[in-house]
C-alpha atoms as a PDB file:
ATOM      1  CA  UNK A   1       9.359  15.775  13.528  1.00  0.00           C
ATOM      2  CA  UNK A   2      12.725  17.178  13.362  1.00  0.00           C
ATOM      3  CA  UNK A   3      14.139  13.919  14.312  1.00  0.00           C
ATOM      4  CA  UNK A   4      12.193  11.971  11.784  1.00  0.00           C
ATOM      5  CA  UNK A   5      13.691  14.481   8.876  1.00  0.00           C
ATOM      6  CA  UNK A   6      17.031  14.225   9.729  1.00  0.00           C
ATOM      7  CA  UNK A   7      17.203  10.540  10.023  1.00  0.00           C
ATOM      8  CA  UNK A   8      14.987  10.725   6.173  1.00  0.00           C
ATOM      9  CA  UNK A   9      17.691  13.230   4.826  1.00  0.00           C
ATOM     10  CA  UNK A  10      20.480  10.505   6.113  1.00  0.00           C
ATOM     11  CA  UNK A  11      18.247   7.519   4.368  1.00  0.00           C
ATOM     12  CA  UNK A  12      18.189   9.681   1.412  1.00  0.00           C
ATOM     13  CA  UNK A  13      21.937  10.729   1.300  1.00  0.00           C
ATOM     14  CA  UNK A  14      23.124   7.069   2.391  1.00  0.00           C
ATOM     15  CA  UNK A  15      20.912   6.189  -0.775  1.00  0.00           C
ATOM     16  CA  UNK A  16      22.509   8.141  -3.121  1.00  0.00           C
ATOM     17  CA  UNK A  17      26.051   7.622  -1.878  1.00  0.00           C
ATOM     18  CA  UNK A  18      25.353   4.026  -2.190  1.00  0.00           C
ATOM     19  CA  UNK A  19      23.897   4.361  -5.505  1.00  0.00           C
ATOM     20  CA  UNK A  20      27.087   6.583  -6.611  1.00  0.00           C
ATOM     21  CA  UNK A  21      29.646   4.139  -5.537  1.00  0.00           C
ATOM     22  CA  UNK A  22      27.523   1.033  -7.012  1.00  0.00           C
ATOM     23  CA  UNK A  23      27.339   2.872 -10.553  1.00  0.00           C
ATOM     24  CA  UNK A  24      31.250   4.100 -10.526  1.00  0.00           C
ATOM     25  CA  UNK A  25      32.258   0.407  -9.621  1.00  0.00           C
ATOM     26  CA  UNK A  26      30.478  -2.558 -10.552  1.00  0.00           C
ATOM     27  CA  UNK A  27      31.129  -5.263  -8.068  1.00  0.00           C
ATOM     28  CA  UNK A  28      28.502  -7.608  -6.040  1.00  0.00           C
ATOM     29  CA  UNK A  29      28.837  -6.303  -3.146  1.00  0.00           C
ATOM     30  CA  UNK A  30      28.857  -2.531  -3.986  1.00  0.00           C
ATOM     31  CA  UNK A  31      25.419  -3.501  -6.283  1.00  0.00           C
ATOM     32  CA  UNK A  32      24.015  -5.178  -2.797  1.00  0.00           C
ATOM     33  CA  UNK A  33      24.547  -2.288  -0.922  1.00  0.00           C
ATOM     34  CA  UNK A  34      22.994   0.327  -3.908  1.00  0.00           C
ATOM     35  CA  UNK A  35      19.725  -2.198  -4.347  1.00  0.00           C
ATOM     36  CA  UNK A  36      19.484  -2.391  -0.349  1.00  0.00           C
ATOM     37  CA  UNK A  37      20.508   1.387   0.739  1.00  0.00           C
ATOM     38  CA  UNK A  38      17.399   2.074  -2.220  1.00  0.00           C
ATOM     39  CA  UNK A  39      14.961  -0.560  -0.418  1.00  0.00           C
ATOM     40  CA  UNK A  40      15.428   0.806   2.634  1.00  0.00           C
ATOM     41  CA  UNK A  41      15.083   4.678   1.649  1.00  0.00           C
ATOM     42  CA  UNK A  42      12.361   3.126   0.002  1.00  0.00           C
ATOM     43  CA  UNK A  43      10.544   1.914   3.334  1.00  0.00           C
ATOM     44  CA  UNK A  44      11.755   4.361   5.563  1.00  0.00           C
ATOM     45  CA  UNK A  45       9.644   7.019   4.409  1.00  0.00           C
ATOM     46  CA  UNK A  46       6.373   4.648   5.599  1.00  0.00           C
ATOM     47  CA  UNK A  47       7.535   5.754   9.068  1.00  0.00           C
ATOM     48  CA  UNK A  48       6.787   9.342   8.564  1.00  0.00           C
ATOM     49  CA  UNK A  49       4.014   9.278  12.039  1.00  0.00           C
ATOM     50  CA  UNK A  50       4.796   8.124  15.614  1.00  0.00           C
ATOM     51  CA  UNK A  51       1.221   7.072  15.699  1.00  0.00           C
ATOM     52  CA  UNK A  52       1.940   4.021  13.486  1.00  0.00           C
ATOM     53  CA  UNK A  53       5.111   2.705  15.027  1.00  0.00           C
ATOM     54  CA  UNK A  54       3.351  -0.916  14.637  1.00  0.00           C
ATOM     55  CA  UNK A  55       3.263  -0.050  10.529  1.00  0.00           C
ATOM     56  CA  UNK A  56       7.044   1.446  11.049  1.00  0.00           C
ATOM     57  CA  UNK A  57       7.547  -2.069  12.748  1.00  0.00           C
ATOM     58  CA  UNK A  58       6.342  -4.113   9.845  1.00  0.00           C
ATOM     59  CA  UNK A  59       7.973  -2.270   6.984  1.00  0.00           C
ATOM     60  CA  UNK A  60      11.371  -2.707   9.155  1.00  0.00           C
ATOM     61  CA  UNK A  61      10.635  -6.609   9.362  1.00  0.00           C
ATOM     62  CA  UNK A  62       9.753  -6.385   5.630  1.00  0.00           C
ATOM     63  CA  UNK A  63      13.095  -5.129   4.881  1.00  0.00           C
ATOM     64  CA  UNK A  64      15.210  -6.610   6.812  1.00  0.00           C
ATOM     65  CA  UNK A  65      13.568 -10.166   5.585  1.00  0.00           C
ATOM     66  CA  UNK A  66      13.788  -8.674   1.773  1.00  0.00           C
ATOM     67  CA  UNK A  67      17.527  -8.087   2.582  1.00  0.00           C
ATOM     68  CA  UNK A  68      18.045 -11.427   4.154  1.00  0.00           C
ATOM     69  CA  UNK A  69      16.325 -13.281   1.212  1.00  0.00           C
ATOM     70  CA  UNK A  70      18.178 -11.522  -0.674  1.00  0.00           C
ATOM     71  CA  UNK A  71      21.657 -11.910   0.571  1.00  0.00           C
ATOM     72  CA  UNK A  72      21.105 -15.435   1.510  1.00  0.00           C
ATOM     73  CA  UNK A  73      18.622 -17.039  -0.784  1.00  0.00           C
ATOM     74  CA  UNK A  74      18.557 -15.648  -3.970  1.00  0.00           C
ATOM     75  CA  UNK A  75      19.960 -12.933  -5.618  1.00  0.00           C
ATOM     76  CA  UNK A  76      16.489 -12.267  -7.659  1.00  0.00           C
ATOM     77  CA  UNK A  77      16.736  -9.133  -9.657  1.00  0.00           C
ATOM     78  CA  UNK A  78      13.302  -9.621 -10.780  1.00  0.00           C
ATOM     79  CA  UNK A  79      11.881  -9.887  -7.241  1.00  0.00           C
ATOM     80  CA  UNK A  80      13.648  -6.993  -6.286  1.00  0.00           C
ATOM     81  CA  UNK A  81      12.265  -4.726  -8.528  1.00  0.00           C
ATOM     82  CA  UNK A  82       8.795  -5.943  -7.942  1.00  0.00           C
ATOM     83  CA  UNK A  83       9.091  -5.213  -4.174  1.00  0.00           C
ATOM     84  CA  UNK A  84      10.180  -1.972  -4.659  1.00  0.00           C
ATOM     85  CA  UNK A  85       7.940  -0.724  -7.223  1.00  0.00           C
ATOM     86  CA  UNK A  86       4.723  -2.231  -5.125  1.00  0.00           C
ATOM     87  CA  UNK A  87       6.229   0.055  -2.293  1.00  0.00           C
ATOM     88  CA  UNK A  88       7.002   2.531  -4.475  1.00  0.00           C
ATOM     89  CA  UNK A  89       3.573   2.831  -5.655  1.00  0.00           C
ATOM     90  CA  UNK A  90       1.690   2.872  -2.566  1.00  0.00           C
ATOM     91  CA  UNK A  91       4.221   5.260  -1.289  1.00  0.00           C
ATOM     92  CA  UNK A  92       3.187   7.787  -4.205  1.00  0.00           C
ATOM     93  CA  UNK A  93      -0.582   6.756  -3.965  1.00  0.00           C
ATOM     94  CA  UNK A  94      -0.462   7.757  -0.424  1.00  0.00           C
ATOM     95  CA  UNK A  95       1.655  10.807  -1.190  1.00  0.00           C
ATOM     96  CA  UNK A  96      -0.652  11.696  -3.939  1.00  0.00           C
ATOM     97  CA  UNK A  97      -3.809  11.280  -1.390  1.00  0.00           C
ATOM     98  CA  UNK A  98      -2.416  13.125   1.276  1.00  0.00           C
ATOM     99  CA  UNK A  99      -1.566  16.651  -1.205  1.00  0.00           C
ATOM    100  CA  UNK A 100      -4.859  16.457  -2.223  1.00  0.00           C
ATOM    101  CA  UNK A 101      -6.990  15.863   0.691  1.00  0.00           C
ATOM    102  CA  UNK A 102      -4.088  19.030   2.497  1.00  0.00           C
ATOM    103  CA  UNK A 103      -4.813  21.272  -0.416  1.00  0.00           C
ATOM    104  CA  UNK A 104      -8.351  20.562  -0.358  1.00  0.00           C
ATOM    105  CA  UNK A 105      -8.731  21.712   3.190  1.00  0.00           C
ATOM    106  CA  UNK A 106      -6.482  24.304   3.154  1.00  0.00           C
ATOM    107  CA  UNK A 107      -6.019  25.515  -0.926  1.00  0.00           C
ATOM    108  CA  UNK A 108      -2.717  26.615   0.045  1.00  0.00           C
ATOM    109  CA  UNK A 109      -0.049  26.260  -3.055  1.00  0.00           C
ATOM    110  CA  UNK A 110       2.594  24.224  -1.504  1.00  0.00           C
ATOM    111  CA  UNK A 111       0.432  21.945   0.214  1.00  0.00           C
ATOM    112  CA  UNK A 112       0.342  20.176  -3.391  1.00  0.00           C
ATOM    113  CA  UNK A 113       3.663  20.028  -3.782  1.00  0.00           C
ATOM    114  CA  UNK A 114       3.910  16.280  -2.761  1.00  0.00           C
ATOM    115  CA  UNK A 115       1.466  15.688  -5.883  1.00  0.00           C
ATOM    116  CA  UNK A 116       4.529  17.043  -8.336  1.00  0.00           C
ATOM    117  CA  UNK A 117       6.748  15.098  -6.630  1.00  0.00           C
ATOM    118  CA  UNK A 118       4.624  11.907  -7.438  1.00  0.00           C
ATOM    119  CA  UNK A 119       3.805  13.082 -11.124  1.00  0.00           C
ATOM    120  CA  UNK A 120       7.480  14.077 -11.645  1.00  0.00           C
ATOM    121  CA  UNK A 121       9.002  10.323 -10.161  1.00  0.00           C
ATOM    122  CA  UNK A 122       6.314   8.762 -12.680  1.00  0.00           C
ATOM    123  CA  UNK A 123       7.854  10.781 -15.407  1.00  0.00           C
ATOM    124  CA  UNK A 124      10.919   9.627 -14.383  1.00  0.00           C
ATOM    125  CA  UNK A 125      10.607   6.240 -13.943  1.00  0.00           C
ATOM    126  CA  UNK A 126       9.364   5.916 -17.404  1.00  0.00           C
ATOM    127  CA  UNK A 127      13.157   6.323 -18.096  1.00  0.00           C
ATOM    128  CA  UNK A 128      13.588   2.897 -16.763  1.00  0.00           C
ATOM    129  CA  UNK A 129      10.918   1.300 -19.290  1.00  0.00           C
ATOM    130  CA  UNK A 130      12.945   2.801 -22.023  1.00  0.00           C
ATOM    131  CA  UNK A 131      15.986   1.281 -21.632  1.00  0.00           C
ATOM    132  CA  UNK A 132      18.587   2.079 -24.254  1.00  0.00           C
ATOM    133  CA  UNK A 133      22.050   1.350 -24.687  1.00  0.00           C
ATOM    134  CA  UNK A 134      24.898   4.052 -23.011  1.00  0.00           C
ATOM    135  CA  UNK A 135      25.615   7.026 -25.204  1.00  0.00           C
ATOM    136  CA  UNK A 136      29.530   8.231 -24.810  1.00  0.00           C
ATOM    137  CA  UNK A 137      29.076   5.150 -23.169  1.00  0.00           C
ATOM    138  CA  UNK A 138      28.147   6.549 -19.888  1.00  0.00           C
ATOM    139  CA  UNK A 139      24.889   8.051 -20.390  1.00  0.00           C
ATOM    140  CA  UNK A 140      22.155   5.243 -19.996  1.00  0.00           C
ATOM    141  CA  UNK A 141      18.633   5.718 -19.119  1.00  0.00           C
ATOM    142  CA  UNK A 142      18.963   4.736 -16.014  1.00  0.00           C
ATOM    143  CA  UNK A 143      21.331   7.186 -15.345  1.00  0.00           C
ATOM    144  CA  UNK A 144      19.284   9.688 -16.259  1.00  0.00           C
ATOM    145  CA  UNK A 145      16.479   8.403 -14.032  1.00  0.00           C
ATOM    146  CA  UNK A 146      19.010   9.365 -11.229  1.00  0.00           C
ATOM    147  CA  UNK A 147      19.290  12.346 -12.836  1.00  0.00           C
ATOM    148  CA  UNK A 148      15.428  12.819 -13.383  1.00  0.00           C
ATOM    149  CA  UNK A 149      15.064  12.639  -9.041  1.00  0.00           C
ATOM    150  CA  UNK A 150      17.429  15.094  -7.930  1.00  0.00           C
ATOM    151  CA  UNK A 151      14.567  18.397  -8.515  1.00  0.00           C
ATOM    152  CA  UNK A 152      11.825  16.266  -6.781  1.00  0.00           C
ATOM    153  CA  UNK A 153      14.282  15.139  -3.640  1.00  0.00           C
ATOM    154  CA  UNK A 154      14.762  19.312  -3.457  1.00  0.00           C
ATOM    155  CA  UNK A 155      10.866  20.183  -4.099  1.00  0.00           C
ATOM    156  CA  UNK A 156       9.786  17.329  -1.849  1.00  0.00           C
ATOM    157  CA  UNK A 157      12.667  18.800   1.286  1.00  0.00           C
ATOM    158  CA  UNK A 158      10.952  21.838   0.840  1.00  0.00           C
ATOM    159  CA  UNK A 159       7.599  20.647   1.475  1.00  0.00           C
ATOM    160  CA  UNK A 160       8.937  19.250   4.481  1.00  0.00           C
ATOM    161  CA  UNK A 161       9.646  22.054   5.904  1.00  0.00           C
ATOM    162  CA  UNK A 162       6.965  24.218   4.866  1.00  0.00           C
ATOM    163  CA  UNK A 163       4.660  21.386   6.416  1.00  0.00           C
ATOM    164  CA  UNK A 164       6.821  21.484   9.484  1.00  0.00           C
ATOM    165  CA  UNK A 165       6.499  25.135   9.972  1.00  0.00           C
ATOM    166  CA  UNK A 166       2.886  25.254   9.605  1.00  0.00           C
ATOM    167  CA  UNK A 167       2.495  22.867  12.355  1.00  0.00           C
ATOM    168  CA  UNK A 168       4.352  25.058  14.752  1.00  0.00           C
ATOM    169  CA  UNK A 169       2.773  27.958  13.857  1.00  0.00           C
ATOM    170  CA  UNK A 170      -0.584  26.306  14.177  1.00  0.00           C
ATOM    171  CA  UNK A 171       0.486  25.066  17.528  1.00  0.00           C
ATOM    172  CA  UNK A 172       1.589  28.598  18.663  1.00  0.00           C
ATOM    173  CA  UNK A 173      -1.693  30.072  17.805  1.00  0.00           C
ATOM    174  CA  UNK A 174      -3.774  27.306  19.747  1.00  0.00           C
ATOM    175  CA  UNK A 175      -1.058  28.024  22.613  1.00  0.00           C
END
């Protein structure tokens, strides 16, 4: 599992940077790389189980053939968005399933933690349905949907690890 992390925490980071650079200069190909570096942080966290390499397979297909319509067919803002919330939402679905069926079993605190996450990102996303011009003229909704991720990111990380380290310590004990 450590491997899978650290490539997520690079997704994530590559994600952000992307999304920094995009929003400090406004230029096609620096708004490419933001909408794809999002996409694929996006998809990569459907890869979270070696057991379903053929589903970590297809969403790697999916993207790359998102980013090639994309790049080379049309530039379709509308379609873009569309993809990613539909992933987006059964990413949180399935989030949202798994926190309760791991609290349920175990009725350990953190084990909910991914079900914040999800409620939080809603919250937050509701940002982008409000849309309202830039105050200062910097501060934008969207901007402060950014903003609106950054506790999540840290509570979610911290799940991670919790989750990891109750897996080895359940392994040790069955040892």
């Amino acid at each position: 599992m450590r491997k899978y992390y650290v490539m997520l925490s690079y997704a994530g980071m590559i994600s952000w940077v992307a999304s920094m650079v995009f929003h400090t200069r406004d230029y096609p190909v620096t708004e490419q790389l933001d909408y794809f570096a999002a996409g694929g942080s996006v998809l990569w966290e459907k890869s979270i189980l070696s057991v379903l390499r053929a589903w970590t397979l297809l969403c790697i297909l999916f993207y790359i053939a998102h980013v090639v319509y994309l790049k080379w067919w049309d530039w379709d803002y509308t379609y873009n968005m569309a993809a990613n919330v539909v992933v987006g939402v059964l990413q949180n679905s399935l989030w949202s399933w798994f926190s309760f069926e791991k609290y349920r079993k175990s009725k350990r605190a953190w084990t909910a933690w991914p079900g914040l996450v999800v409620a939080w990102i809603f919250m937050a996303m509701s940002l982008e349905l409000i849309d309202f011009p830039p105050l200062w003229g910097c501060l934008d909704a969207h901007s402060l949907w950014h903003l609106g991720t950054v506790a999540p990111t840290m509570i979610f990380y911290s799940f991670l690890l919790k989750d990891a380290q109750d897996d080895i310590a359940g392994q040790r004990l069955k040892a």
